[in-house]
C-alpha atoms as a PDB file:
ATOM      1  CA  UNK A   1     -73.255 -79.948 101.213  1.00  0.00           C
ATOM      2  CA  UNK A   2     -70.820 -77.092 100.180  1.00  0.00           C
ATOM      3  CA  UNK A   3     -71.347 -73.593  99.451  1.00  0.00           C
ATOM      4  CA  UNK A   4     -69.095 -71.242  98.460  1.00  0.00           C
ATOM      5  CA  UNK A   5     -69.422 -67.354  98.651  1.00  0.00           C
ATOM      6  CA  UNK A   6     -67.336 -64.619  96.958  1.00  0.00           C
ATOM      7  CA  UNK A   7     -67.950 -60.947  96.110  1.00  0.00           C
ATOM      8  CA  UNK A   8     -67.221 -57.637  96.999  1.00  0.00           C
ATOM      9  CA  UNK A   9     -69.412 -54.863  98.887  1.00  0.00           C
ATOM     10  CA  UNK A  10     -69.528 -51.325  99.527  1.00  0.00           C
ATOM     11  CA  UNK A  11     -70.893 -51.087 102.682  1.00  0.00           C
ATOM     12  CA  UNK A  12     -71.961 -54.266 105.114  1.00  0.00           C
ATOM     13  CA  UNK A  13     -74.377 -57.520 105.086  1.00  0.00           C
ATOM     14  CA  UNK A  14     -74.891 -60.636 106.747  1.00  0.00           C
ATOM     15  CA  UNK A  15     -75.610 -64.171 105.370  1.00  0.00           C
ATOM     16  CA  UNK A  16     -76.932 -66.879 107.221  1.00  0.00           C
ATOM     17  CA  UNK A  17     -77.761 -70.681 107.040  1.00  0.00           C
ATOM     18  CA  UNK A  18     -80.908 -71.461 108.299  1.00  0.00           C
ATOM     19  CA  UNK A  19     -81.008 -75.165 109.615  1.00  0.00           C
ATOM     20  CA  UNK A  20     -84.735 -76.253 111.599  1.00  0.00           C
ATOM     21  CA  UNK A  21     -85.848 -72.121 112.116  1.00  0.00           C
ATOM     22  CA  UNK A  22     -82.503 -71.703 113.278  1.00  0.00           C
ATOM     23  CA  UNK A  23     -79.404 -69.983 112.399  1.00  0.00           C
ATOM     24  CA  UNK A  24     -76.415 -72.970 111.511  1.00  0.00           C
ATOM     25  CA  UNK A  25     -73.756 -70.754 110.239  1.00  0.00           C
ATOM     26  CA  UNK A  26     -73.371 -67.463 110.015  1.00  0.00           C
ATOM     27  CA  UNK A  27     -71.215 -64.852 107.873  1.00  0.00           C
ATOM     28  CA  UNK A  28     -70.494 -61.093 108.349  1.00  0.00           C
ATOM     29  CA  UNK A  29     -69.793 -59.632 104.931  1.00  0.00           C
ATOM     30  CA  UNK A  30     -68.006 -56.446 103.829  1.00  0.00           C
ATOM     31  CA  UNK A  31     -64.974 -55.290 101.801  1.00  0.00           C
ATOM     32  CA  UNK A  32     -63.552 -58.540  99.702  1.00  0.00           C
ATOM     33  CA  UNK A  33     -65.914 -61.274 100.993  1.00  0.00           C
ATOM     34  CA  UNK A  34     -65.061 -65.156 100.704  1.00  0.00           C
ATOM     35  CA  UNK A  35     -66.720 -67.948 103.122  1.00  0.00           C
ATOM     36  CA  UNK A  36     -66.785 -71.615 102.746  1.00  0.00           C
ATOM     37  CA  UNK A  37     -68.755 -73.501 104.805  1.00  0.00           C
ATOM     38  CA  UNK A  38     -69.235 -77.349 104.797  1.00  0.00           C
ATOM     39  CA  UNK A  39     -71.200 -79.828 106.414  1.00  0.00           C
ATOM     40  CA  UNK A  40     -73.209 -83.080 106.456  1.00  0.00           C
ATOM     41  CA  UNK A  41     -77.011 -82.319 105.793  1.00  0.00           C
ATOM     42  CA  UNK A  42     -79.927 -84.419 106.093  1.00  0.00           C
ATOM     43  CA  UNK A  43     -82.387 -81.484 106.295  1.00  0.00           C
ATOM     44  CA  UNK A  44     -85.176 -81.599 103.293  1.00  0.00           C
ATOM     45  CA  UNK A  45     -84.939 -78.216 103.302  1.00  0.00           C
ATOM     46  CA  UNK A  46     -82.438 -75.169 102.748  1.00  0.00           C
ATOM     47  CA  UNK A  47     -82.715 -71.251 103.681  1.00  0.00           C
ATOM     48  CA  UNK A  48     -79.876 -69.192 103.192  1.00  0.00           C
ATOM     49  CA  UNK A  49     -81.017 -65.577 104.331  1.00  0.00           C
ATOM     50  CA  UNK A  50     -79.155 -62.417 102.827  1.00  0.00           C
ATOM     51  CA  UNK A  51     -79.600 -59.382 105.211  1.00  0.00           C
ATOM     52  CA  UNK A  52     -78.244 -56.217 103.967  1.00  0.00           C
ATOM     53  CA  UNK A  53     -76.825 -53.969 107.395  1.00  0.00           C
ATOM     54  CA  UNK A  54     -76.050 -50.677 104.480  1.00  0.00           C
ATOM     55  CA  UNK A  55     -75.583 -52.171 101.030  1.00  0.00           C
ATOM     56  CA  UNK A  56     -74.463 -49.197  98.401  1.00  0.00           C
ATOM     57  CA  UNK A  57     -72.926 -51.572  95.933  1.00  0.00           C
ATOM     58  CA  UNK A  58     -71.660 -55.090  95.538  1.00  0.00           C
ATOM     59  CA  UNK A  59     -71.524 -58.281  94.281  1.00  0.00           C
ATOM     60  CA  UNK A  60     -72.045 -61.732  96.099  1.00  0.00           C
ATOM     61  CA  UNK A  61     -71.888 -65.232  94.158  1.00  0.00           C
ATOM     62  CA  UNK A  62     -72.849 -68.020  96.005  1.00  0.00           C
ATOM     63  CA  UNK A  63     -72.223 -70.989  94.968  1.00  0.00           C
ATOM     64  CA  UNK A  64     -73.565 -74.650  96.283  1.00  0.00           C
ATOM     65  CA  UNK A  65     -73.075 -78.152  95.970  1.00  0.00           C
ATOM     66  CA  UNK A  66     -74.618 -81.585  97.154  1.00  0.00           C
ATOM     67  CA  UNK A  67     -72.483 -84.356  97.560  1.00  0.00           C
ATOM     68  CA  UNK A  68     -73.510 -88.209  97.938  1.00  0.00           C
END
C-alpha cells in the first residue's frame, strides 16, 4: 500500500496508521505538511486516525493506493 499526504495547517495535528490496535506509522503535522509512507500490507483492515493537537485552519489530502 501507499498513501500520500499533503496540506497545509494553521496550528498542529497528528495522523496515525493503525495496524492490529496499534499505531504502525505515525506523522506530526503542522505548517506545509507532506508524508509518504509505504509498506507491504496483508491486514483486512485499515484505520488511519486524524487527531487535531489545535487545528484553526487547514487542509490535508490524503491520498492511498493498493498495489498487487
Amino acid at each position: 500500500m501507499r498513501i500520500r499526504g499533503t496540506g497545509k495547517f494553521n496550528g498542529e495535528a497528528n495522523i496515525v496508521l493503525m495496524l492490529n490496535d496499534k499505531p504502525y506509522k505515525k506523522a506530526h503535522l503542522n505548517g506545509n505538511v507532506s508524508f509518504n509512507w509505504g509498506a507491504d500490507w496483508y491486514s483486512d483492515d485499515m484505520e488511519i486516525r486524524y487527531q487535531p493537537v489545535k487545528v484553526d485552519s487547514g487542509t490535508l489530502l490524503i491520498e492511498y493506493s493498493f498495489i498487487d
